[in-house]
PDB file of N, CA and C in Angstrom:
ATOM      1  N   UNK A   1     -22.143  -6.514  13.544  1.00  0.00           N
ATOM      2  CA  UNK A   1     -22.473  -6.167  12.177  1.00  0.00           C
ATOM      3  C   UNK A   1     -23.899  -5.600  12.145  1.00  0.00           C
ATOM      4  N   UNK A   2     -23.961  -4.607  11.488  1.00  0.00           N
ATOM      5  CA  UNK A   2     -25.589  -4.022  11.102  1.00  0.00           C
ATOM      6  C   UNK A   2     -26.223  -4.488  10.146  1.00  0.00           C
ATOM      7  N   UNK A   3     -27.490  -4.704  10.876  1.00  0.00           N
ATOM      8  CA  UNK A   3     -28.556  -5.357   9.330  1.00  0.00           C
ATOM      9  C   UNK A   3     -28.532  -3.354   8.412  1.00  0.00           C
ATOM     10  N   UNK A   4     -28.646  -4.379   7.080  1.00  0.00           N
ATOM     11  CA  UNK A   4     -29.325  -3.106   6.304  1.00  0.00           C
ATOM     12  C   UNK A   4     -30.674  -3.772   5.416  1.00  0.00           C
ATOM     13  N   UNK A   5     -31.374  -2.852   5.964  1.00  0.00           N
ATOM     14  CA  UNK A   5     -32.825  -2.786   5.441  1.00  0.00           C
ATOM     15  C   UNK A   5     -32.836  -1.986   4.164  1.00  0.00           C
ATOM     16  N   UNK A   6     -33.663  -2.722   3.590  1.00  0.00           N
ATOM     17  CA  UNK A   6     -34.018  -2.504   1.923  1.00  0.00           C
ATOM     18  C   UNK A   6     -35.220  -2.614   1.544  1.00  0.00           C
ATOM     19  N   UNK A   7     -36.067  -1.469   1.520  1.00  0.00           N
ATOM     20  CA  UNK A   7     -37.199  -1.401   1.050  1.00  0.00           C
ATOM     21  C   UNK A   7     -37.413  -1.655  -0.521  1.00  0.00           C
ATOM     22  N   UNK A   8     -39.002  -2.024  -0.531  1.00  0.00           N
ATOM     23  CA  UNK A   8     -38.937  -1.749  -2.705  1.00  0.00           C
ATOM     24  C   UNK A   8     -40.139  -1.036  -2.812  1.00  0.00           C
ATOM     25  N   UNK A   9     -39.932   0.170  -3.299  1.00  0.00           N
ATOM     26  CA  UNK A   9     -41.278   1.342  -3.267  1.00  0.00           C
ATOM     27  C   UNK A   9     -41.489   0.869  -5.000  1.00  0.00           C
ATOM     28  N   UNK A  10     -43.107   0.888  -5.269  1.00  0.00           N
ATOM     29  CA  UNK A  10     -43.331   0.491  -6.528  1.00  0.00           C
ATOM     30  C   UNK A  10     -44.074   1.688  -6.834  1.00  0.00           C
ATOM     31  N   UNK A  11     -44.012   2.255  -7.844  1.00  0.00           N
ATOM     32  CA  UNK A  11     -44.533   3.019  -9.279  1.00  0.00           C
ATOM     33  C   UNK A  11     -46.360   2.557  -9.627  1.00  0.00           C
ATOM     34  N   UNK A  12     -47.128   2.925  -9.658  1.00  0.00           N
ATOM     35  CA  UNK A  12     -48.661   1.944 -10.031  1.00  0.00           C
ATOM     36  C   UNK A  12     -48.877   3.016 -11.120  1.00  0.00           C
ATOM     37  N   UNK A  13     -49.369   3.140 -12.156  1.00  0.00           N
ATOM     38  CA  UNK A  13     -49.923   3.969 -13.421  1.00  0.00           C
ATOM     39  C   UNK A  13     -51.417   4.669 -13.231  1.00  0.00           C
ATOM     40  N   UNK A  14     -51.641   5.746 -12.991  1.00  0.00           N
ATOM     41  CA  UNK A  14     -53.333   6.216 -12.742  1.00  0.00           C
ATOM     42  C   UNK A  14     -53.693   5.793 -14.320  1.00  0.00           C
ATOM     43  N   UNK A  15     -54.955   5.836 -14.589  1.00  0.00           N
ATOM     44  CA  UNK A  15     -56.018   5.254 -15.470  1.00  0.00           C
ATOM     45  C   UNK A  15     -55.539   6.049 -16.138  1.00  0.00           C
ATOM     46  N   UNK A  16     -55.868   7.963 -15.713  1.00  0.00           N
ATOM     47  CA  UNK A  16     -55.751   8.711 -16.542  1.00  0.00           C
ATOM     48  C   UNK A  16     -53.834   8.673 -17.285  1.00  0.00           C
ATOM     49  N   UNK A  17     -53.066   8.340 -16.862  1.00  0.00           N
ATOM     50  CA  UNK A  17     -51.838   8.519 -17.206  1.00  0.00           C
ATOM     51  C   UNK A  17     -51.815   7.393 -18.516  1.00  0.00           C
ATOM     52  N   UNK A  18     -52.260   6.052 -18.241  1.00  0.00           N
ATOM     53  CA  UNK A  18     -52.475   4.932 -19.068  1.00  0.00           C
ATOM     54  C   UNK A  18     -53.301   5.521 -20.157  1.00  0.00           C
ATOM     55  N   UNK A  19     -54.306   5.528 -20.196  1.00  0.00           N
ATOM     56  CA  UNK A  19     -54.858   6.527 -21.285  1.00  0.00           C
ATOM     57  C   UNK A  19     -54.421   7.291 -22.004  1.00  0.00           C
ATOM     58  N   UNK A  20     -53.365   8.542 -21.592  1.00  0.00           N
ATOM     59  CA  UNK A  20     -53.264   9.524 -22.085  1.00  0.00           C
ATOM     60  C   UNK A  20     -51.866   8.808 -22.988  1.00  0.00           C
ATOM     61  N   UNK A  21     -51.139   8.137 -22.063  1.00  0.00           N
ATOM     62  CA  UNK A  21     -49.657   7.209 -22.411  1.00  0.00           C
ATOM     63  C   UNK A  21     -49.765   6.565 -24.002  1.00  0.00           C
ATOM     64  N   UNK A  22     -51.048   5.465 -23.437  1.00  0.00           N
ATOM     65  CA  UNK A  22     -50.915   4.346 -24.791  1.00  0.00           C
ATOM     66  C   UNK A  22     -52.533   4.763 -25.205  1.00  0.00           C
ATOM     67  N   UNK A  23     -53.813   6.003 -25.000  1.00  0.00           N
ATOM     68  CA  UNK A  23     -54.487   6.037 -25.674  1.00  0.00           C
ATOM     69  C   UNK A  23     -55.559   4.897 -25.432  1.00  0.00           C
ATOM     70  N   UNK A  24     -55.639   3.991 -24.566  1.00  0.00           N
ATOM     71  CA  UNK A  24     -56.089   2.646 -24.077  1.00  0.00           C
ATOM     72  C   UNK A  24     -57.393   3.216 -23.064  1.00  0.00           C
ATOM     73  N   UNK A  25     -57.829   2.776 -22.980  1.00  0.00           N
ATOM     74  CA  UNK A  25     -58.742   2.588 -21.702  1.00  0.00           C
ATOM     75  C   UNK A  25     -58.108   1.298 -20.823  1.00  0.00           C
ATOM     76  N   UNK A  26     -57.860   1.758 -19.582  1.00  0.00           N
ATOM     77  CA  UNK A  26     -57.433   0.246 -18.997  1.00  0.00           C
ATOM     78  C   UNK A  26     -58.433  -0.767 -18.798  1.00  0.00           C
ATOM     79  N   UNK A  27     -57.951  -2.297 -18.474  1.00  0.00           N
ATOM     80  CA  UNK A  27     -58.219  -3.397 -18.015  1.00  0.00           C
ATOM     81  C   UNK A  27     -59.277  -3.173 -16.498  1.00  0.00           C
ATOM     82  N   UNK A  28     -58.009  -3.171 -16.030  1.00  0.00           N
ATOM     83  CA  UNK A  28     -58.212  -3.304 -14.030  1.00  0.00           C
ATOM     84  C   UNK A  28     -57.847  -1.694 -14.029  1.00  0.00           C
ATOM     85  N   UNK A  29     -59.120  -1.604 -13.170  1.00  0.00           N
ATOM     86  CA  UNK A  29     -59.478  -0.212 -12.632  1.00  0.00           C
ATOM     87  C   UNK A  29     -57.534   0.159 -11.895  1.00  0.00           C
ATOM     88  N   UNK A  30     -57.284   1.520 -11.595  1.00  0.00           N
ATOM     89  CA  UNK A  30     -56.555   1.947 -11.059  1.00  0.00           C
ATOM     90  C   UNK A  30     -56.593   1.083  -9.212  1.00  0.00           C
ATOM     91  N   UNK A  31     -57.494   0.986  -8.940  1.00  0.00           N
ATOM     92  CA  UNK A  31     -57.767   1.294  -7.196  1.00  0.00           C
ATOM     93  C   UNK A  31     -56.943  -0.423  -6.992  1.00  0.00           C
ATOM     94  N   UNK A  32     -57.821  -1.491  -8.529  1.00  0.00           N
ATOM     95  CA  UNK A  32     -57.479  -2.542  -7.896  1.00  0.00           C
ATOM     96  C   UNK A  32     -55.702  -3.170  -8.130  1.00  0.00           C
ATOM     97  N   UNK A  33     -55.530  -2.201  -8.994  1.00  0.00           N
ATOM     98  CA  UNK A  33     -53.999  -2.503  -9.549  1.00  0.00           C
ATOM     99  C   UNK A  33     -53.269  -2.254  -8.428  1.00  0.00           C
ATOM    100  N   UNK A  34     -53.296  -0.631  -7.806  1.00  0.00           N
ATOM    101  CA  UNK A  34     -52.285  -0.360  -6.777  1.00  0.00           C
ATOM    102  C   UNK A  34     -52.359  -1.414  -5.411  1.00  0.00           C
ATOM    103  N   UNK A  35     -53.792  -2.255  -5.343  1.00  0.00           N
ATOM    104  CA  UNK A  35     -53.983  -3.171  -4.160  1.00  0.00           C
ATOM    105  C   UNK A  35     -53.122  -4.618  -4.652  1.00  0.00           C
ATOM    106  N   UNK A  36     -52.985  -4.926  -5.837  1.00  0.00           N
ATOM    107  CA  UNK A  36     -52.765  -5.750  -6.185  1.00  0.00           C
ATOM    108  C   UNK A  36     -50.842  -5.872  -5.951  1.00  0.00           C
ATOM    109  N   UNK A  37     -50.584  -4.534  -5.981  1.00  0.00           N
ATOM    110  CA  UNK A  37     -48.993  -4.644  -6.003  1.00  0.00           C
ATOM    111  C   UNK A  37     -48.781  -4.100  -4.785  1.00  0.00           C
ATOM    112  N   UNK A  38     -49.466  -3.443  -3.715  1.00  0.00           N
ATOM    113  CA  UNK A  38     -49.634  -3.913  -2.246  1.00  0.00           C
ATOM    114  C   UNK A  38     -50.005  -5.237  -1.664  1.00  0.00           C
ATOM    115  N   UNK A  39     -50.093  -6.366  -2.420  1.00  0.00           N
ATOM    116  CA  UNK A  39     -50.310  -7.949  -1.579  1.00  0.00           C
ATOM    117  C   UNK A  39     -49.152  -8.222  -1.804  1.00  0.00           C
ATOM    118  N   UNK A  40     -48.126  -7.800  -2.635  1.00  0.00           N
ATOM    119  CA  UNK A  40     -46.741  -8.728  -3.408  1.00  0.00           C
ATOM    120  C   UNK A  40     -45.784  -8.295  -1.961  1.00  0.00           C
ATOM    121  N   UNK A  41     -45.593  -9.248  -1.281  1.00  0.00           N
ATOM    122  CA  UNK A  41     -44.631  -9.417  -0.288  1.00  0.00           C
ATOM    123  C   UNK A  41     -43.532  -8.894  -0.108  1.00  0.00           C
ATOM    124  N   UNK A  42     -42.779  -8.454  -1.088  1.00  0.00           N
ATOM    125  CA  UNK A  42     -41.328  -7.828  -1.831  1.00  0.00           C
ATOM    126  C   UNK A  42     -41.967  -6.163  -1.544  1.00  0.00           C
ATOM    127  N   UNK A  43     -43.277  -5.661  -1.860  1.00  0.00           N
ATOM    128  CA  UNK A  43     -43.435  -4.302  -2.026  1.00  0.00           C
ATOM    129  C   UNK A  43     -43.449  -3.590  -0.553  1.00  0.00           C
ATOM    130  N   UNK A  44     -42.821  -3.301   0.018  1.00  0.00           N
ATOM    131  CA  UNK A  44     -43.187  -2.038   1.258  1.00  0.00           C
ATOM    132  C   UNK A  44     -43.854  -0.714   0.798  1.00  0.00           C
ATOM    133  N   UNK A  45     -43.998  -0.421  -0.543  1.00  0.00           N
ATOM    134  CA  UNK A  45     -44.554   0.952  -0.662  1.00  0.00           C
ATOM    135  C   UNK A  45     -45.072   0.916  -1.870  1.00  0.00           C
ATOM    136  N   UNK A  46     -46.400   1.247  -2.389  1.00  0.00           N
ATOM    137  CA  UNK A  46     -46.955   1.212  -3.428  1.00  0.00           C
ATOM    138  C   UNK A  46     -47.553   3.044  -3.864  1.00  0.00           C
ATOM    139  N   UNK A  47     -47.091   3.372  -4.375  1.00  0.00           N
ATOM    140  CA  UNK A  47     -47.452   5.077  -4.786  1.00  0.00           C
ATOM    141  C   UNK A  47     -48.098   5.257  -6.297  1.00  0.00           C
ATOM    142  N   UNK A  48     -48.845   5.872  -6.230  1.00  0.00           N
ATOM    143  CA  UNK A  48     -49.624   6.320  -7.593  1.00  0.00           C
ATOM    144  C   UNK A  48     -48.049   7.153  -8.531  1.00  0.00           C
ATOM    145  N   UNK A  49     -48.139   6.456 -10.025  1.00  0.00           N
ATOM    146  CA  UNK A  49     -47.304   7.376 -10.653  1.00  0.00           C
ATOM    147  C   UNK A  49     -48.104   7.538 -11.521  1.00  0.00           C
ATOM    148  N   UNK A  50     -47.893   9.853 -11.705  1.00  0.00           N
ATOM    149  CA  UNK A  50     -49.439  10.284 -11.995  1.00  0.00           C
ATOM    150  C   UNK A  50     -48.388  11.012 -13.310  1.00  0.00           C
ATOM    151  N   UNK A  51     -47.084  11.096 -13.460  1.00  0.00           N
ATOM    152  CA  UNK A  51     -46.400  11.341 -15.200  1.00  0.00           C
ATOM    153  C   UNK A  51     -45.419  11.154 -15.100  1.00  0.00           C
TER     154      UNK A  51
END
């Protein structure tokens, strides 16, 4: 039987997209958000989503 591998690529929001989205200034800088959902064990891939 073959293993099947299953990655989970995650989505992170740039500042500027959050801003422009909800008009907000963010919280947590961009740099530390995308690090933050790179420690989560489940994530193999963390990518900037820029719209």
């Amino acid at each position: 039987m073959k293993k099947q591998i299953i990655g989970y690529t995650a989505g992170v929001s740039t500042d500027e997209l959050v801003e422009e989205y909800k008009n907000k200034k963010t919280i947590i800088p961009f740099k530390d958000r995308i690090e933050i959902i790179r420690a989560i064990k489940y994530v193999d891939l963390a990518i900037p989503q820029m719209n």
